[in-house]
Every structure is written in structure tokens, then in C-alpha cells.
C-alpha atoms as a PDB file:
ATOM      1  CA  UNK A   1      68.673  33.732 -26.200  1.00  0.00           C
ATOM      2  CA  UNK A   2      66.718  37.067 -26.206  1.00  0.00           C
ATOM      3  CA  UNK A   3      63.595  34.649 -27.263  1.00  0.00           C
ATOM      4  CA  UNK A   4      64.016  31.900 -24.503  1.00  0.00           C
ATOM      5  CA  UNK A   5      64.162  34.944 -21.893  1.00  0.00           C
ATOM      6  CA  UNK A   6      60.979  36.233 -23.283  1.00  0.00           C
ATOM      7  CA  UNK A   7      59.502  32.737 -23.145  1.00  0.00           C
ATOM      8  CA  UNK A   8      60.970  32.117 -19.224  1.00  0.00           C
ATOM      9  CA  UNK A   9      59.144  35.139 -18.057  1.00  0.00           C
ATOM     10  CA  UNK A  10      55.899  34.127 -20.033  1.00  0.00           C
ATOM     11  CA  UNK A  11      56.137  30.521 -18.073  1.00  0.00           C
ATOM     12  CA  UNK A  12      56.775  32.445 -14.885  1.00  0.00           C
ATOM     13  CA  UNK A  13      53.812  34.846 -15.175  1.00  0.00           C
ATOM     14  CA  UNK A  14      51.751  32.372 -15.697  1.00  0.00           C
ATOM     15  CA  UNK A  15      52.953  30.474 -12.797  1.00  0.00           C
ATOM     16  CA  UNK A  16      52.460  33.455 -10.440  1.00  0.00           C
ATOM     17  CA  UNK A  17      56.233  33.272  -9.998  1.00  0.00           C
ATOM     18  CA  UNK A  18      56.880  36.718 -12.514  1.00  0.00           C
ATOM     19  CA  UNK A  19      58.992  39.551 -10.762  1.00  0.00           C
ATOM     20  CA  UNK A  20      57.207  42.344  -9.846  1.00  0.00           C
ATOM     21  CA  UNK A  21      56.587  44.985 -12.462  1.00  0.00           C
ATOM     22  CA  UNK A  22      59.079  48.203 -12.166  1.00  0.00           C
ATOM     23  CA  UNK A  23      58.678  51.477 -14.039  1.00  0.00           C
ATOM     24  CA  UNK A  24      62.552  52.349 -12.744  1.00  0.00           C
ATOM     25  CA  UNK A  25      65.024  53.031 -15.860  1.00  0.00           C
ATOM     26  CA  UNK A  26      67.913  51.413 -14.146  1.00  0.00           C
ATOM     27  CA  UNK A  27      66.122  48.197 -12.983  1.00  0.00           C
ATOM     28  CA  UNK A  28      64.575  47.766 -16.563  1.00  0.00           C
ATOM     29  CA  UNK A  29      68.022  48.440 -17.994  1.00  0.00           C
ATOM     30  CA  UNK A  30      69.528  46.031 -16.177  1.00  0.00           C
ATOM     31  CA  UNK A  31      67.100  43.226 -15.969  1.00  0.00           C
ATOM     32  CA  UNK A  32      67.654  43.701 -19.947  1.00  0.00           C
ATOM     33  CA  UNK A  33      71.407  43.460 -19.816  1.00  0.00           C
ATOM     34  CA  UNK A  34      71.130  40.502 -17.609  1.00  0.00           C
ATOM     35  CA  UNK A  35      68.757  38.780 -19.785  1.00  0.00           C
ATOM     36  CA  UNK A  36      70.739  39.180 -22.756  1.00  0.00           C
ATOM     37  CA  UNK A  37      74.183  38.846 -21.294  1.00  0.00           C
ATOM     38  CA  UNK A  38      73.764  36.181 -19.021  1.00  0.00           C
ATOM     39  CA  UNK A  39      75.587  33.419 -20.276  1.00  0.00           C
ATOM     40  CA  UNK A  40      78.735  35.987 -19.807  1.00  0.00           C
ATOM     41  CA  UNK A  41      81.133  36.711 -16.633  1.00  0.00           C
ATOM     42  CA  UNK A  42      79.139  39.827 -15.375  1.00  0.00           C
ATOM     43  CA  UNK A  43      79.995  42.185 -12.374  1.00  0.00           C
ATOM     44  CA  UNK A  44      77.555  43.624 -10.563  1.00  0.00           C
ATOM     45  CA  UNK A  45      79.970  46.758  -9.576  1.00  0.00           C
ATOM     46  CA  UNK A  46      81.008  47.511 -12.729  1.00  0.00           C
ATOM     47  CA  UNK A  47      77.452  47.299 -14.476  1.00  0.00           C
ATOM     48  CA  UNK A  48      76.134  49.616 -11.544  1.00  0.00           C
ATOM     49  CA  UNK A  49      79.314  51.591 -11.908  1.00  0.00           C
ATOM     50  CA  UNK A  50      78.746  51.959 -15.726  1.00  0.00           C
ATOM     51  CA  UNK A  51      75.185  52.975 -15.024  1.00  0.00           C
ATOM     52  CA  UNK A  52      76.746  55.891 -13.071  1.00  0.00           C
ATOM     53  CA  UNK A  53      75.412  54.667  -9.663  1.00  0.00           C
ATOM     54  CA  UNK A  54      77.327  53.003  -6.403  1.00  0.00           C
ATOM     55  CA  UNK A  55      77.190  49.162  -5.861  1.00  0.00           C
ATOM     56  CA  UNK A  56      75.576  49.255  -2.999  1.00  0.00           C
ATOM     57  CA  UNK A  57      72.597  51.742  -3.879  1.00  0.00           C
ATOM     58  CA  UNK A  58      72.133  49.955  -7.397  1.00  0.00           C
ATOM     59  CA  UNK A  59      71.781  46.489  -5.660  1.00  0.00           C
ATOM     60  CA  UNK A  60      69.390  48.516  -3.096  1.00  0.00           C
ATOM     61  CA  UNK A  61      66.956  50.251  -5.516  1.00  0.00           C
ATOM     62  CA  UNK A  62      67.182  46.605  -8.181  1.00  0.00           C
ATOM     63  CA  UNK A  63      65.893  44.421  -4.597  1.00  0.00           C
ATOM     64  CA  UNK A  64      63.367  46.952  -4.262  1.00  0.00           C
ATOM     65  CA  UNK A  65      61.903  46.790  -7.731  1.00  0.00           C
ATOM     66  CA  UNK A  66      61.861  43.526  -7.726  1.00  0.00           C
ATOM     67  CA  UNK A  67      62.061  41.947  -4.630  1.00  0.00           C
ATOM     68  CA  UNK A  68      65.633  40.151  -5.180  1.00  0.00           C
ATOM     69  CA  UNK A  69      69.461  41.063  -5.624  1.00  0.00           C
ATOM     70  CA  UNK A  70      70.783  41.774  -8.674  1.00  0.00           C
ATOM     71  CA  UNK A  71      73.158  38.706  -8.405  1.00  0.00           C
ATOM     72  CA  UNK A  72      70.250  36.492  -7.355  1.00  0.00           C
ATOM     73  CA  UNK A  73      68.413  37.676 -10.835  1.00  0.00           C
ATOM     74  CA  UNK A  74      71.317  36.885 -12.844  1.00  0.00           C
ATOM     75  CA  UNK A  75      71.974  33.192 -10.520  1.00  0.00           C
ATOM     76  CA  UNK A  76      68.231  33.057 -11.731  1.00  0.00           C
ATOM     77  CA  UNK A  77      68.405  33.484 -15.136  1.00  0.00           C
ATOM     78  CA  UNK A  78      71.601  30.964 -15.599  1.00  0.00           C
ATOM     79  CA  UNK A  79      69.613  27.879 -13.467  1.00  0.00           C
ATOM     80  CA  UNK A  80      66.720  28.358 -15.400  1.00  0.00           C
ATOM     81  CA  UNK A  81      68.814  27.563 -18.586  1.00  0.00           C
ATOM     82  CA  UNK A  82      70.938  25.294 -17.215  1.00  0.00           C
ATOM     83  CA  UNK A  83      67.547  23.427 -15.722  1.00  0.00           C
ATOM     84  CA  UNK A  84      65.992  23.404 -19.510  1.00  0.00           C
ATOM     85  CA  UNK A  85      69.454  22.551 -20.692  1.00  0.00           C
ATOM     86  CA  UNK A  86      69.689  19.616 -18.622  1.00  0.00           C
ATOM     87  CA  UNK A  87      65.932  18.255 -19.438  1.00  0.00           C
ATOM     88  CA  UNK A  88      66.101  18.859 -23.205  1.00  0.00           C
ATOM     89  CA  UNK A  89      70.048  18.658 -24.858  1.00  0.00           C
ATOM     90  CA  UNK A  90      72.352  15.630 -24.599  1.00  0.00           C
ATOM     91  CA  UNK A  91      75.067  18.054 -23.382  1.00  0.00           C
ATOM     92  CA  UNK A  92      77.336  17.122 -20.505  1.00  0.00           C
ATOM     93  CA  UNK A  93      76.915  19.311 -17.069  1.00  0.00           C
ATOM     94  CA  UNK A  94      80.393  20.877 -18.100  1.00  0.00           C
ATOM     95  CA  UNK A  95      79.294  22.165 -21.545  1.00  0.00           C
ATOM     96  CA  UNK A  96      75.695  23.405 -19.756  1.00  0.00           C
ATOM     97  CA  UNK A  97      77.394  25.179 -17.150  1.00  0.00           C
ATOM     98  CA  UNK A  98      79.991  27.110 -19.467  1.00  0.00           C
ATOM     99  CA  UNK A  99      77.329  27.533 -21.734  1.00  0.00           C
ATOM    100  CA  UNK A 100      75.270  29.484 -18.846  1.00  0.00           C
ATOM    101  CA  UNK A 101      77.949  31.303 -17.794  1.00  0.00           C
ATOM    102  CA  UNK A 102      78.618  29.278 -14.365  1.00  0.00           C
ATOM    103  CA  UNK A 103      82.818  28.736 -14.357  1.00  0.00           C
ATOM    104  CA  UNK A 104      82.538  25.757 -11.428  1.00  0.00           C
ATOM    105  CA  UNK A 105      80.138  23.323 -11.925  1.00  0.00           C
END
């Protein structure tokens, strides 16, 4: 998973589409956490709360590093699997979205 995330962000940069580059701990943390964990339920509360930060000043200082919400990253992340999914596995919509960590298809 860690590798296909690596490989995503490649295709992105070279499609002019890569997020912007942060030097903030948290952010880098995070985009990290959500790269690797992503195909898991994640909250953004708790994650900013186990950071040590509020909700709302986590989400804040993530959108301004990189120019979208933490929950919008993470959305992100899971349709650009899912997408791949879909275009190269024989798996059913149900298996691809549990798979990505999206409960409803």
C-alpha cells in the first residue's frame, strides 16, 4: 500500500496535480498516517486530538499546507484506489469499496 501511495504521488507530480510541498511536522505526519492507514475507518478529531492539537485548528493549519481538508485528502487517497481498483482487478464495487475503506458504496 505504502508503494502504490508513493507511486500515486509520482503520477500526480508529474501531472501538475501534486499537493503543495509543506515543511509542517503535523501536516507531514498526517499526510503519512493517511497514506498508510487509509483503507481504515479514520477520524479526523481523534487523529488531531492524538497529535495534541484541536479539530478545528488541525484541519486549519493541514488546508493551509496543502490547499485541501484533511477529510478531502483522505476521500482522495480512497478514490484514487478505488479508481485503479476498478480499471485493473475483477473485484466487485462492494469488495473495492471495503477494501478502500468506504462503508456505503
Amino acid at each position: 500500500m505504502r508503494c502504490l501511495s508513493l507511486v500515486y504521488r509520482l503520477f500526480a507530480l508529474l501531472a501538475g496535480q501534486a499537493e503543495p510541498i509543506t515543511h509542517n511536522p503535523y501536516v507531514l505526519q498526517a499526510m503519512a498516517y493517511f497514506s498508510d492507514q487509509f483503507c481504515h475507518p479514520i477520524s479526523i478529531s481523534e487523529y488531531a486530538a492524538s497529535l495534541g492539537l484541536n479539530n478545528n485548528y488541525f484541519s486549519k493549519l493541514f488546508k493551509a499546507e496543502t490547499g485541501v481538508t484533511p477529510l478531502r485528502y483522505l476521500n482522495r487517497l480512497r478514490f484514487e484506489k478505488a479508481q485503479y481498483l476498478l480499471a485493473h482487478s475483477s473485484l466487485s464495487i462492494d469488495s473495492i469499496a471495503n477494501e478502500v475503506g468506504i462503508p456505503d458504496t
